[in-house]
Protein backbone atom coordinates (compact mmCIF):
# COMPACT_ATOMS: atom_id res chain seq x y z
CA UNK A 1 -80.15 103.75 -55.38
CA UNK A 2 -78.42 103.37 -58.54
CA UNK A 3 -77.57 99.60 -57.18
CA UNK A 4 -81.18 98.85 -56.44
CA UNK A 5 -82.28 98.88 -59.25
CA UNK A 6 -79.58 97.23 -60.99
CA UNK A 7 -80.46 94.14 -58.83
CA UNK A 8 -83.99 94.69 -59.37
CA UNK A 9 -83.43 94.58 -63.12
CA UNK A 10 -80.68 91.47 -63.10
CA UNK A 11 -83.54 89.93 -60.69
CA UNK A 12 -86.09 90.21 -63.52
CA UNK A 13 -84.15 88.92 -66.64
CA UNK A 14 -83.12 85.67 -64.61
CA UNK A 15 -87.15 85.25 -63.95
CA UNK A 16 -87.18 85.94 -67.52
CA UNK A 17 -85.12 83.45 -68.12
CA UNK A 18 -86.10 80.29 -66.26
CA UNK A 19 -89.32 80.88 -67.66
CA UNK A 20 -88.16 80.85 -71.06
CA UNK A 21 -86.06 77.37 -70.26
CA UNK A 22 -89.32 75.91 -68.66
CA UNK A 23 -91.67 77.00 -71.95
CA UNK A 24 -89.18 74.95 -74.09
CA UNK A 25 -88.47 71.92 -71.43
CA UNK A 26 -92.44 71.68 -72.11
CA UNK A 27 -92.47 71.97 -75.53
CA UNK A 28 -89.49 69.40 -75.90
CA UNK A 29 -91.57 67.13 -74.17
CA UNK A 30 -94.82 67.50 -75.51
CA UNK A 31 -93.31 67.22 -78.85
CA UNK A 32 -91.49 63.68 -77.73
CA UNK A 33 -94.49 62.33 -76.06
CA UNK A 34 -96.77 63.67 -79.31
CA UNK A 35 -93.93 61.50 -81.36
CA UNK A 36 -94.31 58.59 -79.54
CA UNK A 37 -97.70 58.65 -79.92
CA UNK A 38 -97.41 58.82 -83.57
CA UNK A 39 -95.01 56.31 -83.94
CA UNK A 40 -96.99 53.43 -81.72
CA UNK A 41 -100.31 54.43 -83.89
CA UNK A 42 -98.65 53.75 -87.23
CA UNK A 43 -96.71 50.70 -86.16
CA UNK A 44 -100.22 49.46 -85.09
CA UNK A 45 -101.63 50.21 -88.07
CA UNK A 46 -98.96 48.07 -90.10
CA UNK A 47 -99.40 45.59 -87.83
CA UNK A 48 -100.80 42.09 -89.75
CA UNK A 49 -104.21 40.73 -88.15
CA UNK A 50 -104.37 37.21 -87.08
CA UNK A 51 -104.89 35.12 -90.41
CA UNK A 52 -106.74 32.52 -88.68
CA UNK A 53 -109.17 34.91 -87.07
CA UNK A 54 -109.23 36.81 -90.53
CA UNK A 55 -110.65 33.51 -92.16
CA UNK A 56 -112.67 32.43 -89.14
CA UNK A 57 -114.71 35.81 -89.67
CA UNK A 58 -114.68 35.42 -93.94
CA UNK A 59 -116.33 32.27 -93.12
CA UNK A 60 -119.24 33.78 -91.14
CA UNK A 61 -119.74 36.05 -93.28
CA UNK A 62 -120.18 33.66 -96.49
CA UNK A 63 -122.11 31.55 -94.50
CA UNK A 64 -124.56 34.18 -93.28
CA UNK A 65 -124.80 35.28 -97.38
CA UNK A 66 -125.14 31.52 -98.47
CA UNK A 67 -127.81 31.19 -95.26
CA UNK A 68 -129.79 34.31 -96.53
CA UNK A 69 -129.86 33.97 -100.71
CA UNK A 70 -129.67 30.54 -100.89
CA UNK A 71 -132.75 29.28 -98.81
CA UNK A 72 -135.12 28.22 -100.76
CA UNK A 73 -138.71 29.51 -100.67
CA UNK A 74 -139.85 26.51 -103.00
CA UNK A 75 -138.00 23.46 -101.15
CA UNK A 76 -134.82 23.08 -103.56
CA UNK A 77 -132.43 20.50 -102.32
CA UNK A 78 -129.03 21.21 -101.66
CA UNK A 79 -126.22 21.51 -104.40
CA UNK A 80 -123.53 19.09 -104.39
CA UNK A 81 -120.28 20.33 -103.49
CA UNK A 82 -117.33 20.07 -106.48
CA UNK A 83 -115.69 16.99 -105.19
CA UNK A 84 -118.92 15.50 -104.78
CA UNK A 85 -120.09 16.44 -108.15
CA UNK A 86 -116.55 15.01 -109.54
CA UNK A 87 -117.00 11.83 -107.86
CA UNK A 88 -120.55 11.79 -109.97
CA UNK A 89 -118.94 12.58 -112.69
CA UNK A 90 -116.59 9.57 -112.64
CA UNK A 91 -119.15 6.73 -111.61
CA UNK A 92 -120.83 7.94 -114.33
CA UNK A 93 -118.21 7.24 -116.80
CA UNK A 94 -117.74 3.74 -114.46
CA UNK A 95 -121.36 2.07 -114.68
CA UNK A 96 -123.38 2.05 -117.59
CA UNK A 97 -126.49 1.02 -118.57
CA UNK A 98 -126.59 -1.11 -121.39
CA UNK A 99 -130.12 -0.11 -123.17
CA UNK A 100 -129.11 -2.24 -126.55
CA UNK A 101 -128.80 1.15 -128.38
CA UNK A 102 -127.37 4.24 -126.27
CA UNK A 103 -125.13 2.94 -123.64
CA UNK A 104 -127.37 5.35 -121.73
CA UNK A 105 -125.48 6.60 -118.19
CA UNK A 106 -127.16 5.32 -115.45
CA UNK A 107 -127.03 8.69 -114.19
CA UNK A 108 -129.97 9.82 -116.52
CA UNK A 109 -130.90 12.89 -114.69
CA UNK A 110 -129.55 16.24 -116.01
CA UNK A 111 -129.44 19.97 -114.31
CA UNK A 112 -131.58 22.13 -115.96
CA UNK A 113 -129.03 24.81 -116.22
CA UNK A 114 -126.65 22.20 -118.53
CA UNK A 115 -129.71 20.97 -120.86
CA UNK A 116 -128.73 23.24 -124.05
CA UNK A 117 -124.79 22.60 -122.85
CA UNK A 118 -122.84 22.00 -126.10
CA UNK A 119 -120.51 19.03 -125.52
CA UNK A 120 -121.19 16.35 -129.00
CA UNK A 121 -123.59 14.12 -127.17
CA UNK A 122 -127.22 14.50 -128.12
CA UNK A 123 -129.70 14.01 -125.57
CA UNK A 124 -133.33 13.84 -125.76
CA UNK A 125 -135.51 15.07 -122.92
CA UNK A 126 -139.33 14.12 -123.24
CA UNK A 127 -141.86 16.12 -121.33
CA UNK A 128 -145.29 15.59 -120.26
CA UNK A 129 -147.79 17.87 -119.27
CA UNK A 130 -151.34 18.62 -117.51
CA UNK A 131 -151.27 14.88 -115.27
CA UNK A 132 -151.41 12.85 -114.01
CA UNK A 133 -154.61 11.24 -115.37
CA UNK A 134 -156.30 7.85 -114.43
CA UNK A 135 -156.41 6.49 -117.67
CA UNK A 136 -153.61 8.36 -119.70
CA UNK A 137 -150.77 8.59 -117.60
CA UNK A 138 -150.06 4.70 -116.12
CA UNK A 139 -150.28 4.03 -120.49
CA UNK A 140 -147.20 5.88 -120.69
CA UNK A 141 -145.34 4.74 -117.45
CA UNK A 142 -146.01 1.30 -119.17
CA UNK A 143 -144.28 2.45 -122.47
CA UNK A 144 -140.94 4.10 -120.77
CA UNK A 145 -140.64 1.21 -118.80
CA UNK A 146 -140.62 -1.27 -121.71
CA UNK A 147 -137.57 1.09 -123.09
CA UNK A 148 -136.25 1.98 -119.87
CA UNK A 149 -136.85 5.25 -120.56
CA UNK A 150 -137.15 8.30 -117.95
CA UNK A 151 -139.17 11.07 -118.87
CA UNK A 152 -139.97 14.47 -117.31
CA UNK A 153 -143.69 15.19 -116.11
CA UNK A 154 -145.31 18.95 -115.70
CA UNK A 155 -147.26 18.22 -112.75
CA UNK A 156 -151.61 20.24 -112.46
CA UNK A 157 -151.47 20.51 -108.86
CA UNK A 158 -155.34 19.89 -109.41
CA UNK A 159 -154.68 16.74 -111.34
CA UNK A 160 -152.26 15.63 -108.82
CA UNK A 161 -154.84 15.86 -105.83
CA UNK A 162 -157.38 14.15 -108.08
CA UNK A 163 -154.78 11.41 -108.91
CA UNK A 164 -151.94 11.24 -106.00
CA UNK A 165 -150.96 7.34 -106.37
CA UNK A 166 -150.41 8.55 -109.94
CA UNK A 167 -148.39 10.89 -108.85
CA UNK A 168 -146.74 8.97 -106.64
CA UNK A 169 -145.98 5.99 -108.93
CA UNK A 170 -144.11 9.03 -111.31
CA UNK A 171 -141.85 9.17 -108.90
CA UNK A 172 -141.29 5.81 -107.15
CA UNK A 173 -140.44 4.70 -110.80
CA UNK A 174 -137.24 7.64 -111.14
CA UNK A 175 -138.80 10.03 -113.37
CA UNK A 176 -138.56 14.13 -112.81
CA UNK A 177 -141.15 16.04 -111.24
CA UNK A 178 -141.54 19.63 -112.60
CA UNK A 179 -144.53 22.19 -111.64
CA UNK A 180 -147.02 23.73 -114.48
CA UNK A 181 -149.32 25.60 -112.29
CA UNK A 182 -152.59 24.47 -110.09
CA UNK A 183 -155.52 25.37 -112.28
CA UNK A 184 -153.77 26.08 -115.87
CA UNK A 185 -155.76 29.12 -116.25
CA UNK A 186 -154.76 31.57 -118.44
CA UNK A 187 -157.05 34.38 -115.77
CA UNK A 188 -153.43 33.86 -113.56
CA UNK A 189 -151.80 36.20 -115.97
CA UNK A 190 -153.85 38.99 -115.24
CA UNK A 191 -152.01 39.98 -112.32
CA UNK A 192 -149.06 38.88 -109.54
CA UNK A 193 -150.99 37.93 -107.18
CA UNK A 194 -153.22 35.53 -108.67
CA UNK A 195 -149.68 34.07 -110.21
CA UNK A 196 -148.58 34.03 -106.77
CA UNK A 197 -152.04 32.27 -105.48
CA UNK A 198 -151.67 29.54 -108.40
CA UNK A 199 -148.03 28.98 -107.59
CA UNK A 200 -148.42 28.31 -103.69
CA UNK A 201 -151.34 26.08 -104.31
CA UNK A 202 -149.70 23.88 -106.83
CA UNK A 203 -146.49 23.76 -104.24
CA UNK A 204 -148.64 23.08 -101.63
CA UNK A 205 -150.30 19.96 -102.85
CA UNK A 206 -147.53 18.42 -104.02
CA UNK A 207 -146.05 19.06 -101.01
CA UNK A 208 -149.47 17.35 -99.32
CA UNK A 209 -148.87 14.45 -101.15
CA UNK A 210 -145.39 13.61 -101.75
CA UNK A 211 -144.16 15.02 -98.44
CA UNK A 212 -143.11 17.67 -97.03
CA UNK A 213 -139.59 17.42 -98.12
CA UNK A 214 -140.13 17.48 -101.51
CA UNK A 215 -138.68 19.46 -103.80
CA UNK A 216 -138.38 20.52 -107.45
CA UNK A 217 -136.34 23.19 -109.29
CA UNK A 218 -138.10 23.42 -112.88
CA UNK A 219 -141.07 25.04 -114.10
CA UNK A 220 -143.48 25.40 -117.49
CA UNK A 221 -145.54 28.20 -117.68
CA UNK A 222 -149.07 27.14 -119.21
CA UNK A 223 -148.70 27.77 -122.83
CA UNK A 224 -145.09 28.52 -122.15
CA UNK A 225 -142.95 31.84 -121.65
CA UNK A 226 -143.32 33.14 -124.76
CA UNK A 227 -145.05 36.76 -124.49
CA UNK A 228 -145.19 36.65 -120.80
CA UNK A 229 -144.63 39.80 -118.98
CA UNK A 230 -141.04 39.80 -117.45
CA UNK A 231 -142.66 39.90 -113.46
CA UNK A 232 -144.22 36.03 -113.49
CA UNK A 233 -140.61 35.27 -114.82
CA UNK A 234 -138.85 36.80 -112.00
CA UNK A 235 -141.46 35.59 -109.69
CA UNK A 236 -140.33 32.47 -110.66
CA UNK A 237 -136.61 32.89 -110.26
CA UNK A 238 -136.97 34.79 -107.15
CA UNK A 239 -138.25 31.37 -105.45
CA UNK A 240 -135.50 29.19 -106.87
CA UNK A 241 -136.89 27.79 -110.24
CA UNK A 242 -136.19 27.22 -113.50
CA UNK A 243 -138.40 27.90 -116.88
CA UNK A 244 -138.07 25.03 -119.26
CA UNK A 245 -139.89 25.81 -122.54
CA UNK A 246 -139.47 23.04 -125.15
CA UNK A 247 -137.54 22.89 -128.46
CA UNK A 248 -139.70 20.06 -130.40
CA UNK A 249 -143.17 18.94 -130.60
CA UNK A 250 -145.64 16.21 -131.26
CA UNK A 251 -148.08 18.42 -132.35
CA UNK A 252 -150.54 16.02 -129.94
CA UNK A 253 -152.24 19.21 -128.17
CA UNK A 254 -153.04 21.19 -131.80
CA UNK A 255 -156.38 21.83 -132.49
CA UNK A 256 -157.88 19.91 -135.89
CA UNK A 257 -158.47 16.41 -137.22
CA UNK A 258 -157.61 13.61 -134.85
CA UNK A 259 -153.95 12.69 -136.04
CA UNK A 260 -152.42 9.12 -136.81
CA UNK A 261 -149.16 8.49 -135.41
CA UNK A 262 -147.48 9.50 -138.00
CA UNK A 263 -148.68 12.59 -138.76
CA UNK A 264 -147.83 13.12 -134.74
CA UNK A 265 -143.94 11.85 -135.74
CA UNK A 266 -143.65 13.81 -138.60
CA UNK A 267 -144.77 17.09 -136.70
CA UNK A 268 -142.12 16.03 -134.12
CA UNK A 269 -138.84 15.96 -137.35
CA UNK A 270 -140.45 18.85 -138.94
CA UNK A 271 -140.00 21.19 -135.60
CA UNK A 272 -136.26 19.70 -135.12
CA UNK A 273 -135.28 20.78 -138.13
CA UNK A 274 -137.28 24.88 -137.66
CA UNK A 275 -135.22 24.64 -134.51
CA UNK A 276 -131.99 24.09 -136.20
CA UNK A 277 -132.13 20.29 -135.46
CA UNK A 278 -130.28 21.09 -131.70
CA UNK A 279 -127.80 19.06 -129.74
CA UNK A 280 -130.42 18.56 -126.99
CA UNK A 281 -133.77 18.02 -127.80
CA UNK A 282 -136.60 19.18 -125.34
CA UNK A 283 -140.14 17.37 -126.87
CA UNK A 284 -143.32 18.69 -125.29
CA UNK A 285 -146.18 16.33 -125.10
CA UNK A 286 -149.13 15.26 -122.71
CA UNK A 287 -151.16 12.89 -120.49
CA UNK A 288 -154.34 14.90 -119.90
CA UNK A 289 -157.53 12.65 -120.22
CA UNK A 290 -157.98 13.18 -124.34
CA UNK A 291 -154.02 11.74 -125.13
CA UNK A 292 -154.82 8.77 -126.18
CA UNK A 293 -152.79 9.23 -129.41
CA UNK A 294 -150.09 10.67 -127.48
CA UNK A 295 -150.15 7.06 -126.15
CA UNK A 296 -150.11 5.50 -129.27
CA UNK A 297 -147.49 7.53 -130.71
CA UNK A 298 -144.76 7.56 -127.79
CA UNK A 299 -143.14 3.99 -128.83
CA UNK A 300 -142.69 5.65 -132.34
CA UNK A 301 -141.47 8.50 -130.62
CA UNK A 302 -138.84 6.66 -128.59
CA UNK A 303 -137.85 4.67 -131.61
CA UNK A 304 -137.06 7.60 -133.43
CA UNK A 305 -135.04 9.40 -130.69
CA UNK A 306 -132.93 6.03 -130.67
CA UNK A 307 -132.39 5.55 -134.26
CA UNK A 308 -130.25 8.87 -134.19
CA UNK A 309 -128.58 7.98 -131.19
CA UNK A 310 -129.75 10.69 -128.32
CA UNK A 311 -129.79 9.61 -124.98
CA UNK A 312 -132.92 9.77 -122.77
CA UNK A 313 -132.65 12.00 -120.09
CA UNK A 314 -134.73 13.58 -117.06
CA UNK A 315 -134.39 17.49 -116.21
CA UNK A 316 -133.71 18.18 -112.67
């Protein structure tokens, strides 16, 4: 009896102990394979990614940004690249265009965003608003030919429908085309979307008549910036364009007497020197219907800017 249940009991303790061998066998392994595991995972991890793929995605990615911000709601053409802008720069400094005076760069055009640039050379930009007009505006085409002068013009998208071979002759001849509204009424300030109504109608027909393709990146608010509520400036941004206000003036759109030519070139020294008498000189003027002594006054006006040696320039 006695040996019965001393087998029974030696019986037990070896079940006991096989057991006990297989729990660790299993843990052993499940702590290898959970090893393994971690090992492969963090190797992965350190592994580098494909650089070629890498850039191949950076790409899309810019290109889906650039695709998204940079299209233009108001048709702005494309931005040179940096070699192509270098290459500008240097058959610039090649070809020149001897004016008698200035030396003037053939390439007379100048980004708006470099017009108040400070580099030594004094450039004059001259500006036109309110045209074209029938009778006004082929007077001064006339007088920047003679000089070989280009100019800037501030484009009534009314005007322009009521004038478009004037409108088109601005251009054929190289000069800048900026917007300055459709109607030039001040009753567009009174809220965004009347801004917005002006702004698509003045795009619109000088989109009718120069083409579909056509583009500009400047603006001039009627009666410029000054005091305008910050939204009709971002409105403006926010479609790609530029504000350009003006740092001189001829004094040819002030209410009084009818001025003399002089009187109109004084005005235009006297606001130089209020505006600290500037690198770059930005002179507002104007070929609506009544500028007749804008007319008169622009070869004095020219001969000025040349006497102090500023170049004549376009904004683009």
């Amino acid at each position: 009896m006695l040996s019965t249940n001393t087998n029974r009991q030696l019986f037990k303790s070896n079940r006991q102990i096989k057991l006990l061998i297989i729990y660790i066998l299993m843990c052993i392994t499940l702590g290898l394979m959970l090893g393994i595991a971690i090992y492969y995972r963090t190797a992965y991890k350190k592994k580098p990614v494909n650089n070629e793929l890498s850039q191949h995605n950076q790409k899309d990615v810019i290109s889906n940004v650039d695709d998204f911000t940079d299209k233009p709601v108001v048709g702005e053409e494309n931005m040179p690249s940096d070699k192509e802008e270098e290459k500008e720069k240097e058959e610039d400094k090649k070809e020149e265009n001897s004016d008698g005076t200035n030396n003037q760069p053939i390439n007379y055009q100048v980004k708006v965003e470099e017009i108040y640039k400070k580099d030594g050379i004094r450039n004059v930009f001259l500006t036109f608003d309110d045209g074209p007009t029938s009778n006004i505006t082929p007077q001064i085409l006339e007088i920047l030919d003679r000089y070989e002068v280009k100019a800037t013009f501030f484009i009534l998208g009314k005007q322009a429908e009521a004038n478009p071979e004037i409108l088109k002759m601005i251009v054929e001849k190289g000069h800048a085309i900026g917007l300055h509204s459709y109607y030039h009424d001040y009753n567009m300030y009174k809220s965004i979307d009347l801004f917005n109504t002006d702004l698509d109608l003045c795009i619109r027909s000088l989109k009718n008549i120069l083409g579909q393709d056509f583009s500009t990146r400047i603006y001039r608010f009627p009666g410029g910036s000054g005091g305008r509520k910050q939204i009709f400036k971002d409105r403006i941004k926010e479609v790609n364009l530029h504000n350009v206000d003006w740092t001189a003036l001829t004094g040819d759109s002030e209410s009084g007497e009818k001025k003399t030519t002089e009187e109109l070139l004084d005005r235009l020294k006297e606001s130089i020197v209020i505006n600290g008498n500037p690198e770059d000189v930005v002179v507002l003027m104007h070929d609506s219907a009544t500028k007749q002594i804008t007319v008169d006054a622009l070869p004095a006006v020219i001969e000025y800017f040349k006497s102090e040696n500023f170049h004549f320039k376009a904004i683009k």
